[in-house]
C-alpha atoms as a PDB file:
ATOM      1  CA  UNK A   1       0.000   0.000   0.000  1.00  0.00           C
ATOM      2  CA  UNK A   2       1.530   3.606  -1.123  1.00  0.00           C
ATOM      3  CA  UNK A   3       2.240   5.899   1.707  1.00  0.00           C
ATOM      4  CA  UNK A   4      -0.038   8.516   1.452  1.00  0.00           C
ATOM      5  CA  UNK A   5       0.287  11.620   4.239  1.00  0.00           C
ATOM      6  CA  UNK A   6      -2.367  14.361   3.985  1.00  0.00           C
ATOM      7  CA  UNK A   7      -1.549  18.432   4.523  1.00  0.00           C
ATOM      8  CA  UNK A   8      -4.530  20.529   5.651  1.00  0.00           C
ATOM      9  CA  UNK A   9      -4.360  24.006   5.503  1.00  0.00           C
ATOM     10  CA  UNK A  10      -6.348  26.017   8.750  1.00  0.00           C
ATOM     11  CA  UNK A  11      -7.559  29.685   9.029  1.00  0.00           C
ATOM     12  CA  UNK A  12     -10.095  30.236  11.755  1.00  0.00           C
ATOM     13  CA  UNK A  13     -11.509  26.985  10.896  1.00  0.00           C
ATOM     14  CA  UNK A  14     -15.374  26.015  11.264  1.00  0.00           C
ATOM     15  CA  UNK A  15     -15.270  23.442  14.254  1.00  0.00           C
ATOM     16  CA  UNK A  16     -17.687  20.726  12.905  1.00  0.00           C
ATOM     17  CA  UNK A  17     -16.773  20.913   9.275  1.00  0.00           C
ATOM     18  CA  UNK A  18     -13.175  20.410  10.466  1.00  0.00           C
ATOM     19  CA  UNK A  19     -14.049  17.936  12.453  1.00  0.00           C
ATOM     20  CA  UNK A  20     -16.285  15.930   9.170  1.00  0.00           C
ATOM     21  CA  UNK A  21     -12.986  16.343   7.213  1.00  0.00           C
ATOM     22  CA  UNK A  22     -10.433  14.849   9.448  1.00  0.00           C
ATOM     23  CA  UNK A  23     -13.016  11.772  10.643  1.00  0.00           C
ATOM     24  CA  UNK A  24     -13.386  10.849   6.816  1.00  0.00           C
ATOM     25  CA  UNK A  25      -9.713  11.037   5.874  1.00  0.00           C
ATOM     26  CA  UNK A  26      -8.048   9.470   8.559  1.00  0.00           C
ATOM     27  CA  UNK A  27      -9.111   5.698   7.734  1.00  0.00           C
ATOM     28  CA  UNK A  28      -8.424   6.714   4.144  1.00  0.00           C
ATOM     29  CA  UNK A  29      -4.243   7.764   4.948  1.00  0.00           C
ATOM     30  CA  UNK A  30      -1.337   7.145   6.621  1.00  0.00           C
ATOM     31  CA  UNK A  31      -1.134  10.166   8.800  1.00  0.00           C
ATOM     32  CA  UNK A  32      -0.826  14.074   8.179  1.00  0.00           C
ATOM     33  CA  UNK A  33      -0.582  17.277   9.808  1.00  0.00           C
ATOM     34  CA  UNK A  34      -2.613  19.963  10.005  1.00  0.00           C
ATOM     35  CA  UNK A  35      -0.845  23.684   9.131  1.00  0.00           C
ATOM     36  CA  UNK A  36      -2.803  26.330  11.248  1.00  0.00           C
ATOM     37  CA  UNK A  37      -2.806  30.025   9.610  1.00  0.00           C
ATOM     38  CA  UNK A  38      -2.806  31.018  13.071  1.00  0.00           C
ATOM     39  CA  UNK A  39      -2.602  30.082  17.214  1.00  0.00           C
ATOM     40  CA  UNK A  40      -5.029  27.332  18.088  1.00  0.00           C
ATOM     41  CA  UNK A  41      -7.932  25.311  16.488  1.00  0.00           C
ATOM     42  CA  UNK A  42     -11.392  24.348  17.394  1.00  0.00           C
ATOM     43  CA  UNK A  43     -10.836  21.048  18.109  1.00  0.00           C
ATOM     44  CA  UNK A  44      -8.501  18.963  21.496  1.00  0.00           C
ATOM     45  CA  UNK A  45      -5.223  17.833  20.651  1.00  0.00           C
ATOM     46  CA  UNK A  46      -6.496  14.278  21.645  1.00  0.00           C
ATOM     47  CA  UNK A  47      -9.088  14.245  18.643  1.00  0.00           C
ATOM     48  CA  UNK A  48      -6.120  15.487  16.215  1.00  0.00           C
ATOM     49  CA  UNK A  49      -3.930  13.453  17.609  1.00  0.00           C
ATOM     50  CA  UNK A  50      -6.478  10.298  17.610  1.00  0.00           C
ATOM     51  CA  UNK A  51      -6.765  10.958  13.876  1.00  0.00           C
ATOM     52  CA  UNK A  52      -3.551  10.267  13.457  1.00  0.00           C
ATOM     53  CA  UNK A  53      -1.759  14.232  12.670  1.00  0.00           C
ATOM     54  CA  UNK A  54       0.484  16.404  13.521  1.00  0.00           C
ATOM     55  CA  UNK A  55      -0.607  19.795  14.210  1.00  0.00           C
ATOM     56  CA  UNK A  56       1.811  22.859  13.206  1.00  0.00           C
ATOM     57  CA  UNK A  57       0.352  26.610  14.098  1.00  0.00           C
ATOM     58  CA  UNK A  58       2.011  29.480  12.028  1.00  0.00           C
ATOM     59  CA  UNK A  59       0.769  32.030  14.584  1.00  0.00           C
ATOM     60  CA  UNK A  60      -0.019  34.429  12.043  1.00  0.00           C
ATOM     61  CA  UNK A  61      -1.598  33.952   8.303  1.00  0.00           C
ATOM     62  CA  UNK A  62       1.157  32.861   6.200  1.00  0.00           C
ATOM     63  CA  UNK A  63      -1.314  32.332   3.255  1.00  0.00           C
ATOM     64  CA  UNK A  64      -2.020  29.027   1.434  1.00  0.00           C
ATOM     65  CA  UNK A  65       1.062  28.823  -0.855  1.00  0.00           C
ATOM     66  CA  UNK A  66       3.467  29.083   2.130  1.00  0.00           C
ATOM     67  CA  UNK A  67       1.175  26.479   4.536  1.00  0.00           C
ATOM     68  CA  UNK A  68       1.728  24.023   1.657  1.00  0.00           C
ATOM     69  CA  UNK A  69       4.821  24.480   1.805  1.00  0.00           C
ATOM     70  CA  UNK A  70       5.621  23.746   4.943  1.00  0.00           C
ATOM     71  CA  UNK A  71       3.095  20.302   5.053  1.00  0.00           C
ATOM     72  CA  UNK A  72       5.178  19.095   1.919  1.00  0.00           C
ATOM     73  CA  UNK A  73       8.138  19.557   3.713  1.00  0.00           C
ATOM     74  CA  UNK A  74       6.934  18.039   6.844  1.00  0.00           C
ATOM     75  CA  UNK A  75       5.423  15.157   4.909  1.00  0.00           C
ATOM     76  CA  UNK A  76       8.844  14.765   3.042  1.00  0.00           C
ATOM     77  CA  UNK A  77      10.624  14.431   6.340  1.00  0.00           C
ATOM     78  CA  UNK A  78       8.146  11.159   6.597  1.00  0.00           C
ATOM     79  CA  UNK A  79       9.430   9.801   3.893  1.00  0.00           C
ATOM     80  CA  UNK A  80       5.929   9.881   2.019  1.00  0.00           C
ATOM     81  CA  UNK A  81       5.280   8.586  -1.331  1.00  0.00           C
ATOM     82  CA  UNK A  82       2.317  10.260  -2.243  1.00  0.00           C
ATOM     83  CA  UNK A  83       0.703  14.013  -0.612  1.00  0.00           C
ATOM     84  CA  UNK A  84      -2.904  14.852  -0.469  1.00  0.00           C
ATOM     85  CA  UNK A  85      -4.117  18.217   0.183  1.00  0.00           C
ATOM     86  CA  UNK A  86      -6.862  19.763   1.393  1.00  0.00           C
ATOM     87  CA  UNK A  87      -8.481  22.768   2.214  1.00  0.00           C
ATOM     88  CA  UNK A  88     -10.665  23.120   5.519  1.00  0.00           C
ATOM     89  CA  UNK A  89     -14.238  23.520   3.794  1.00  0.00           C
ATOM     90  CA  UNK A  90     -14.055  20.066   2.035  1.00  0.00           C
ATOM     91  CA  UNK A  91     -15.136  16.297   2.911  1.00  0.00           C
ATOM     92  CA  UNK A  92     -13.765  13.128   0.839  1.00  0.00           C
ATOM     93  CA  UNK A  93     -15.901  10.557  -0.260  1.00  0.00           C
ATOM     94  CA  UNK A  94     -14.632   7.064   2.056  1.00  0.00           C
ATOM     95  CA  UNK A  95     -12.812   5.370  -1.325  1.00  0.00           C
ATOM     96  CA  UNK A  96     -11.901   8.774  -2.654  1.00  0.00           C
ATOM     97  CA  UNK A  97      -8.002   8.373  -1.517  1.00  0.00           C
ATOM     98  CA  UNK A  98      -7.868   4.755  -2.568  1.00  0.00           C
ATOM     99  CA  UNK A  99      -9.597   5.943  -5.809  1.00  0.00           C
ATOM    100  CA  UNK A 100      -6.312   7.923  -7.041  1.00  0.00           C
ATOM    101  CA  UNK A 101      -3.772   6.261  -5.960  1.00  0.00           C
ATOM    102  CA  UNK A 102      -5.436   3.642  -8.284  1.00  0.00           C
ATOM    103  CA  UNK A 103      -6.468   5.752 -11.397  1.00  0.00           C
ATOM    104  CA  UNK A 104      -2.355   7.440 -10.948  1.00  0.00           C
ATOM    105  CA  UNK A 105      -1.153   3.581 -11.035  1.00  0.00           C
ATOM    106  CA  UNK A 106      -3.186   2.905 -14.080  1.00  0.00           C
ATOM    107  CA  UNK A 107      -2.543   6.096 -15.856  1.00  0.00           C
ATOM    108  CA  UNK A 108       1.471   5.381 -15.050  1.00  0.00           C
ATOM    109  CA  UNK A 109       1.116   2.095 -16.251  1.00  0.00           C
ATOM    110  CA  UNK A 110      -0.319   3.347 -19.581  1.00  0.00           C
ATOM    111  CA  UNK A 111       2.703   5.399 -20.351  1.00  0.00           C
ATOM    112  CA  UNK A 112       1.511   8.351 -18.975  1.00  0.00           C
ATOM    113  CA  UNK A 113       4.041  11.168 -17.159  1.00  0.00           C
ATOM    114  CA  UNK A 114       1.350  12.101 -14.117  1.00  0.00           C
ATOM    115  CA  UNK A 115       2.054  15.028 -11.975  1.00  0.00           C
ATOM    116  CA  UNK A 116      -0.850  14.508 -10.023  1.00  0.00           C
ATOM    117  CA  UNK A 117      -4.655  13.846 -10.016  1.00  0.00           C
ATOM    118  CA  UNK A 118      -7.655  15.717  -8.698  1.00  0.00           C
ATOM    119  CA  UNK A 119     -11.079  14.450  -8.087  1.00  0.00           C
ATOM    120  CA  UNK A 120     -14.445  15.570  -9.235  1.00  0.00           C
ATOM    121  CA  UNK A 121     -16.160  17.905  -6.698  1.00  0.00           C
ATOM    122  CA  UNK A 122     -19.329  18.234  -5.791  1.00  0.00           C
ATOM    123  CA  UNK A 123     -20.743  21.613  -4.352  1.00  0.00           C
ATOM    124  CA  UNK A 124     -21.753  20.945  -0.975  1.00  0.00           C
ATOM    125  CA  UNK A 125     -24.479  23.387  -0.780  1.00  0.00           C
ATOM    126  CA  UNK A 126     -26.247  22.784  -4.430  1.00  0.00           C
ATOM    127  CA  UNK A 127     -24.522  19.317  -4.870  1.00  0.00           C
ATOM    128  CA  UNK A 128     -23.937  20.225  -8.353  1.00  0.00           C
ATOM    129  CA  UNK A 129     -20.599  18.665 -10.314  1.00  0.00           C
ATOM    130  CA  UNK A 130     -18.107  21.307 -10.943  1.00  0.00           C
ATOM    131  CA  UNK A 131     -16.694  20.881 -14.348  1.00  0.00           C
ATOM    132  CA  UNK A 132     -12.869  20.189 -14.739  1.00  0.00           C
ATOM    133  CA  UNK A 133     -11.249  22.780 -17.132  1.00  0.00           C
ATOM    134  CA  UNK A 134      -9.751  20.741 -20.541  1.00  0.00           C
ATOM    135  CA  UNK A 135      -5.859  22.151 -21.200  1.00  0.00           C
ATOM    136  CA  UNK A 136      -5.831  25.915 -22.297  1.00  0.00           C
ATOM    137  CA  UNK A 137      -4.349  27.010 -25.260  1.00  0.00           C
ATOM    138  CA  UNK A 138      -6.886  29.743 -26.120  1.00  0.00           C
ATOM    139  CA  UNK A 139     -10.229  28.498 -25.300  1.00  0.00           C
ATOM    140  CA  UNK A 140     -11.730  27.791 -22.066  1.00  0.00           C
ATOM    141  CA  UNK A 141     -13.643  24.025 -22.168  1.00  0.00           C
ATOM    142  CA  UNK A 142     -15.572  22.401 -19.071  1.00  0.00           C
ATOM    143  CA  UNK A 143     -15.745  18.946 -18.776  1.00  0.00           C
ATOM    144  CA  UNK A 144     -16.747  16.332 -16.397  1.00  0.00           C
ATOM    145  CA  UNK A 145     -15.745  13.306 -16.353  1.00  0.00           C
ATOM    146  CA  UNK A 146     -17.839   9.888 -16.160  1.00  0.00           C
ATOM    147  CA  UNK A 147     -17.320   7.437 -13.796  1.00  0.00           C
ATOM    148  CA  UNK A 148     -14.487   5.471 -14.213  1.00  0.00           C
ATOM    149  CA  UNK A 149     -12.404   8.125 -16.164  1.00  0.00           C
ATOM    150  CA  UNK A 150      -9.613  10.354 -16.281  1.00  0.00           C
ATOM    151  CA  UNK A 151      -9.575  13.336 -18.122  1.00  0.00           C
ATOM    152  CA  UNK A 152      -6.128  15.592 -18.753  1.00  0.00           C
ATOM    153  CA  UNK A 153      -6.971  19.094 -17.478  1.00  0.00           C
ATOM    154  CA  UNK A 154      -5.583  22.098 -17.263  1.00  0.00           C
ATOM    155  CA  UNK A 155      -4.954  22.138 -13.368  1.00  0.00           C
ATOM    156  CA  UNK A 156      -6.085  20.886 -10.238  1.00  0.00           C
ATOM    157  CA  UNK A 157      -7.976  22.721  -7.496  1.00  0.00           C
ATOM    158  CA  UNK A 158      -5.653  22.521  -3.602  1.00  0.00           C
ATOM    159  CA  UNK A 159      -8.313  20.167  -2.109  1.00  0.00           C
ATOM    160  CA  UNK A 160      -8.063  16.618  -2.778  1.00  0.00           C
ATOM    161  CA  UNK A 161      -5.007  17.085  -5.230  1.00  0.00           C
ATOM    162  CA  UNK A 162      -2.704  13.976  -4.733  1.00  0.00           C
ATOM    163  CA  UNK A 163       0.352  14.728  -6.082  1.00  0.00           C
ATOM    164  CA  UNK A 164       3.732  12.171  -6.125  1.00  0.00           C
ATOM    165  CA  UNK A 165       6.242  13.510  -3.577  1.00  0.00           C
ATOM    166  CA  UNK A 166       9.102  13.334  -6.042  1.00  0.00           C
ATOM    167  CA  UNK A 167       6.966  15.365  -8.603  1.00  0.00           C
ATOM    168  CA  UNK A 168       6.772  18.530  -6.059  1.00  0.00           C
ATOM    169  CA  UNK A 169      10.665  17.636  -4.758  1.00  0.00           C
ATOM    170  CA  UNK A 170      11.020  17.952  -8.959  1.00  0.00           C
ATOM    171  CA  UNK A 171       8.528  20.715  -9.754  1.00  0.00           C
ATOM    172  CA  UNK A 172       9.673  22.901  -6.668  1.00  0.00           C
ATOM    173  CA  UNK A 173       7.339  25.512  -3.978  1.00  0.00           C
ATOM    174  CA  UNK A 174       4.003  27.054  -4.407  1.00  0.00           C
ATOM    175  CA  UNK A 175       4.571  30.673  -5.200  1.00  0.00           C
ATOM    176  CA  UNK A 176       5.221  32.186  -1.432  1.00  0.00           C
ATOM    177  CA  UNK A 177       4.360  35.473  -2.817  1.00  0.00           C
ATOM    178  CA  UNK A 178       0.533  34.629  -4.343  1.00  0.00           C
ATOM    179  CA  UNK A 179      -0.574  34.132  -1.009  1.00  0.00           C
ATOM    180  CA  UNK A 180      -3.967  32.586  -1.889  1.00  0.00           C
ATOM    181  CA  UNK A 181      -5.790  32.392  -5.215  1.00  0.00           C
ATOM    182  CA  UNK A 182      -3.841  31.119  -8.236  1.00  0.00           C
ATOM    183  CA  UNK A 183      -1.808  29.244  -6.118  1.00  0.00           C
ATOM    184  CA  UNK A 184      -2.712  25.940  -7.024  1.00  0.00           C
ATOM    185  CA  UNK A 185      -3.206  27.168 -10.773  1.00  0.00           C
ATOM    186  CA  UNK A 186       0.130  28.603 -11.576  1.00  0.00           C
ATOM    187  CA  UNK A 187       1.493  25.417  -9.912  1.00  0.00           C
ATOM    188  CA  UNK A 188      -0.193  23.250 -12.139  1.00  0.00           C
ATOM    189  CA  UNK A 189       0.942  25.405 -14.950  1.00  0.00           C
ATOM    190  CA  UNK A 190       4.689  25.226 -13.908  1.00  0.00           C
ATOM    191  CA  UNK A 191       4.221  21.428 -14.429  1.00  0.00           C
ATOM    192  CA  UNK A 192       2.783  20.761 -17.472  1.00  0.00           C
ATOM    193  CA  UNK A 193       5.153  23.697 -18.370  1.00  0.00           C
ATOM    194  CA  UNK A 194       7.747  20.698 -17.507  1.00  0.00           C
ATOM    195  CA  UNK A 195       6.060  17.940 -19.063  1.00  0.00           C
ATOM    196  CA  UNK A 196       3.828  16.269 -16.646  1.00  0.00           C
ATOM    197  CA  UNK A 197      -0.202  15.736 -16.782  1.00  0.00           C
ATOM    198  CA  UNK A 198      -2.523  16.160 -14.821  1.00  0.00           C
ATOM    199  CA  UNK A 199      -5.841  14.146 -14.589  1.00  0.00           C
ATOM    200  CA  UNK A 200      -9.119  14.830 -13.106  1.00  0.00           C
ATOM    201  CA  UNK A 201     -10.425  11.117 -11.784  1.00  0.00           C
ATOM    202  CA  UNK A 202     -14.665  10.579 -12.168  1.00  0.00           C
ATOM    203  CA  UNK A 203     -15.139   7.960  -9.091  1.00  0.00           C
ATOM    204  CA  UNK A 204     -13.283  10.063  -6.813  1.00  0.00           C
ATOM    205  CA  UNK A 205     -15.919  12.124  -5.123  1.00  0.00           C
ATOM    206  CA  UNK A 206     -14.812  15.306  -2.744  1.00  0.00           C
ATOM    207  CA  UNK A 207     -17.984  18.068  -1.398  1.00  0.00           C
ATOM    208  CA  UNK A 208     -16.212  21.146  -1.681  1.00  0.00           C
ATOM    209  CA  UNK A 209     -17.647  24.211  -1.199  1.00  0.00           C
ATOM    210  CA  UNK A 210     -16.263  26.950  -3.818  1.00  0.00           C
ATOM    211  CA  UNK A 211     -16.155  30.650  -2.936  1.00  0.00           C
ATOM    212  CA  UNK A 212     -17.838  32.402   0.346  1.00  0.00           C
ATOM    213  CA  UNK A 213     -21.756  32.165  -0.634  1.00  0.00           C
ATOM    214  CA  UNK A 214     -23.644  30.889  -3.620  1.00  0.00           C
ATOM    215  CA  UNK A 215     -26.559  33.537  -4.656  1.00  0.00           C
ATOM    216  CA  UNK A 216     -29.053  33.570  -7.249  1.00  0.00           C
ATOM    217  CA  UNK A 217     -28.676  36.712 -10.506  1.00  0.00           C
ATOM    218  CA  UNK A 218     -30.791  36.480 -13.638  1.00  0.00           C
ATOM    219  CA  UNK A 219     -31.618  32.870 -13.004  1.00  0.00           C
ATOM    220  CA  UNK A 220     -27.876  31.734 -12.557  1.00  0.00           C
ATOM    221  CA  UNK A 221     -25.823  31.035  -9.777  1.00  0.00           C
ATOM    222  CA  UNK A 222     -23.360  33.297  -8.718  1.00  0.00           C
ATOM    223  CA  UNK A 223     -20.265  32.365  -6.279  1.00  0.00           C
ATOM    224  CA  UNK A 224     -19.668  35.438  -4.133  1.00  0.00           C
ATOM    225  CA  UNK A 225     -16.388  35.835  -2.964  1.00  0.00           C
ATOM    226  CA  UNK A 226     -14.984  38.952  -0.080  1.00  0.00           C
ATOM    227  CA  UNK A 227     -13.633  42.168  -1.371  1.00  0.00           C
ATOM    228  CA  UNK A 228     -10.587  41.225  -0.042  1.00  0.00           C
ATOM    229  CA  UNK A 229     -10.760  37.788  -2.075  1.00  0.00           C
ATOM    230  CA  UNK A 230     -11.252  39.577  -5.193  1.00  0.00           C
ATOM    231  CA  UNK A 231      -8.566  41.635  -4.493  1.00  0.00           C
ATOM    232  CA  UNK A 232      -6.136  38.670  -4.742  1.00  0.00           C
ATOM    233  CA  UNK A 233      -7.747  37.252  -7.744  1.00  0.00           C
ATOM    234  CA  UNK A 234      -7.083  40.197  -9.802  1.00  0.00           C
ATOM    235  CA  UNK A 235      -3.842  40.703  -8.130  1.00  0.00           C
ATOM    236  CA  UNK A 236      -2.932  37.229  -8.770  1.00  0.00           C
ATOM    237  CA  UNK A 237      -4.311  37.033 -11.779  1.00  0.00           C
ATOM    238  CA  UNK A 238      -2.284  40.003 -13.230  1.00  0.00           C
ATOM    239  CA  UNK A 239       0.917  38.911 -12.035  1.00  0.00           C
ATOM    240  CA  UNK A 240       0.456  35.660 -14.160  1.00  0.00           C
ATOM    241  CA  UNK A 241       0.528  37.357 -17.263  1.00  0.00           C
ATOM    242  CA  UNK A 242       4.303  38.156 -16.179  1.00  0.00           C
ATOM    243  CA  UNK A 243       5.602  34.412 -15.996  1.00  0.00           C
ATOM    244  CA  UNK A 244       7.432  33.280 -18.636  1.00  0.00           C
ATOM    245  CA  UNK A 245       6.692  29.576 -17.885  1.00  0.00           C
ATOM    246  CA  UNK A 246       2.936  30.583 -18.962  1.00  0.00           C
ATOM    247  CA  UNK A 247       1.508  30.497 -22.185  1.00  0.00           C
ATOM    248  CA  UNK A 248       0.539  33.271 -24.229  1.00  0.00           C
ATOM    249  CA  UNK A 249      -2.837  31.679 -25.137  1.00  0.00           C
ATOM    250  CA  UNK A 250      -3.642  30.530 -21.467  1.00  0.00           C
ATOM    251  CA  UNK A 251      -2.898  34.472 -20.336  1.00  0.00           C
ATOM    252  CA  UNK A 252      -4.947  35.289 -23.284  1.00  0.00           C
ATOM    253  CA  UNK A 253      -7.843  33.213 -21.774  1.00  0.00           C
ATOM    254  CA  UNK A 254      -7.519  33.969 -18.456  1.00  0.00           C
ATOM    255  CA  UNK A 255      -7.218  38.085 -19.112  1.00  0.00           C
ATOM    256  CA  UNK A 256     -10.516  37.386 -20.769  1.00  0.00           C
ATOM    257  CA  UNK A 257     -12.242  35.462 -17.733  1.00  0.00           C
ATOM    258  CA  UNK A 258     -10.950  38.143 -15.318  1.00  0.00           C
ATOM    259  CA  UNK A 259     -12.511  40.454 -17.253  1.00  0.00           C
ATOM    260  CA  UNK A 260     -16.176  38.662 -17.272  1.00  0.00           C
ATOM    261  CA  UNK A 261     -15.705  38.380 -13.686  1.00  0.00           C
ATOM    262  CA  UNK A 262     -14.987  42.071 -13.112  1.00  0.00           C
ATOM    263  CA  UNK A 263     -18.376  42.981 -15.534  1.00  0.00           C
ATOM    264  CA  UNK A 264     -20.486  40.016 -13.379  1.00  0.00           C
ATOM    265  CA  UNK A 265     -19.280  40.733 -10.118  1.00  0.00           C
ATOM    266  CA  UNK A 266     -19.828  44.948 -10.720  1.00  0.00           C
ATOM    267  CA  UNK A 267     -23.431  43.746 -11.478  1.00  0.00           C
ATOM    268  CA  UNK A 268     -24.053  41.154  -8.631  1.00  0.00           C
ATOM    269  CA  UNK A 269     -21.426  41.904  -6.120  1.00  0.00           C
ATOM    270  CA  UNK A 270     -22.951  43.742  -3.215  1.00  0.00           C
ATOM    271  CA  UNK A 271     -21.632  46.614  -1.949  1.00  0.00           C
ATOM    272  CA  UNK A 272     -20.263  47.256  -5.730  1.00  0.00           C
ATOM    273  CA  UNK A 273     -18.193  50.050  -5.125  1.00  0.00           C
ATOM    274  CA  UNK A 274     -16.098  48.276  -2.468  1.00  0.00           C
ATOM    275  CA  UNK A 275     -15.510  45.218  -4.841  1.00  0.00           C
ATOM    276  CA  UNK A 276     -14.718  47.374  -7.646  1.00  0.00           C
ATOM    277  CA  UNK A 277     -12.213  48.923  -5.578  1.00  0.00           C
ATOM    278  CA  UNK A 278     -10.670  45.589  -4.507  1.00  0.00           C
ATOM    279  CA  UNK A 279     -10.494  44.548  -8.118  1.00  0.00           C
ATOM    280  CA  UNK A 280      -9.162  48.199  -9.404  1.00  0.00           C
ATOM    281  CA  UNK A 281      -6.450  47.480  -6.701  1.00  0.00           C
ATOM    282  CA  UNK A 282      -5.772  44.210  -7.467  1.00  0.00           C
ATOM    283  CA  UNK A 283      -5.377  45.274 -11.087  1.00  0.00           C
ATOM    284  CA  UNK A 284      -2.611  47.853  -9.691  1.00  0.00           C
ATOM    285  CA  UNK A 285      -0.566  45.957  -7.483  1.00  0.00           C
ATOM    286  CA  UNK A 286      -0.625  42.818  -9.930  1.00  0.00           C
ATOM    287  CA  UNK A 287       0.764  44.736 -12.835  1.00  0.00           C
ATOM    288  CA  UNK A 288       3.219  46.739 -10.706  1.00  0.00           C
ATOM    289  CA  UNK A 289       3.910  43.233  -9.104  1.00  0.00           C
ATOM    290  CA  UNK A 290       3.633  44.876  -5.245  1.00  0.00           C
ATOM    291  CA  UNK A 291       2.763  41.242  -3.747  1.00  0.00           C
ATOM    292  CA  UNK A 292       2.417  42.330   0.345  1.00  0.00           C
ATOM    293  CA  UNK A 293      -0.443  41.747   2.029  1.00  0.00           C
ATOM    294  CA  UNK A 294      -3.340  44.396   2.031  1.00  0.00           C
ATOM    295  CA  UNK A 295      -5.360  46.054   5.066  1.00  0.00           C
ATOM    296  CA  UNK A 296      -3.796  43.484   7.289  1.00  0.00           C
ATOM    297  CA  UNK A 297      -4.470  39.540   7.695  1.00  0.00           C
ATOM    298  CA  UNK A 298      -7.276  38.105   4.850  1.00  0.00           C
END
């Protein structure tokens, strides 16, 4: 059996959703830790430790990119062969660990140079699929895939990504500097930039939820996000156009999403003028490539 450690990444973490994760992905691994963006969590040391992790408290918000850096290294140090990540809002499906490690073995098998593999997600509060993205190289395809498939794709959301550990030892850290959103994107980027796929798996099943609330414009649903998040998606997404190891048609794609997302969010995000003024200053800083952290700790 492969050697599979988890890393979960904390900030001021909801006690019972916590909780859900760590009691469905403990049977499923060999251990973990647990990488708190700050000085305690909601739950005893004896039900972390029960579950089988290590708990490591950054004191202050070191941001996402950083967090997984430090759980790689830890898990490293363990000498494990495979990583799982996850982010704090999200609850595996019991087979969903057992469910990669098999589709990566069968994809290796097959000839296949895997840098890691996601699984489908299901929103937790609409149970809806959310669609995969199919490599970029100008246009922007969804796609979910059945049961019993793998599909390449263009990169792999943080939560439930199970990634070899030689592949990240190879492929090197998550961008310190991005903080939070794009993180896990520009990773993925840097390694198909090197030569490695990545595969989203249909029978492994994750509930993620995506974004901070899920409201209703015009008959669609919209995923609202903070100010402050949209600040570092437009930040983030800005300063991506400036990596070389990026395509010129995925930039192209992605100016053209951030764009949509500025006109959609102006319309539906509520108070407007304060997320306009997140993404005007997200725009700024990414371009000028001024990567602190704004108005204190997200």
């Amino acid at each position: 059996m492969a050697k599979v450690l988890a890393v979960v990444v904390t900030y001021q973490p909801d006690k019972v959703l916590l909780s859900k994760l760590m009691q469905a992905l403990a049977p499923q691994v060999a251990g973990g830790i647990v990488v708190n963006n700050g000085q305690n969590l909601p739950l005893p040391d004896t039900f972390v430790d029960q579950a089988g992790f290590a708990v490591r408290h950054m004191i202050t918000n070191v941001g996402v990119a950083t967090a997984l850096n430090v759980g790689f290294q830890w898990a490293q140090a363990q000498a494990a062969e495979f990583v799982i990540t996850f982010d704090q809002d999200s609850e595996p499906a019991p087979d969903m660990v057992s469910c990669l490690v098999d589709a990566y073995q069968t994809l290796v098998a097959s000839g296949h140079n895997v840098g890691a593999v996601g699984p489908q997600q299901i929103d937790s509060r609409t149970g809806h699929l959310s669609p995969f993205i199919s490599p970029i190289s100008l246009l922007r395809r969804k796609v979910i895939p059945a049961n019993g498939e793998c599909l390449a794709v263009d990169h792999l959301i943080t939560s439930g990504c199970l990634v070899p550990m030689h592949v990240w030892a190879m492929a090197g850290r998550f961008l310190d500097e991005l903080f939070i959103d794009y993180v896990d994107i520009e990773w993925s980027l840097r390694l198909r930039r090197q030569g490695w796929q990545l595969f989203g798996v249909g029978n492994a099943k994750l509930m993620h939820a995506i974004g901070d609330d899920v409201t209703s414009w015009r008959g669609r649903q919209i995923l609202q996000h903070t100010p402050l998040r949209h600040y570092f998606m437009f930040r983030n997404g800005i300063y991506l156009q400036s990596l070389s190891h990026i395509s010129f048609g995925w930039k192209l794609a992605d100016a053209f999403q951030l764009f949509k997302k500025m006109l959609l969010f102006i319309l539906a995000g509520h108070p407007r003028c304060t997320h306009f003024r997140a993404m005007l200053r997200g725009l700024r800083d990414g371009w000028q490539k001024h990567m602190g952290q704004p108005w204190g700790q997200p």
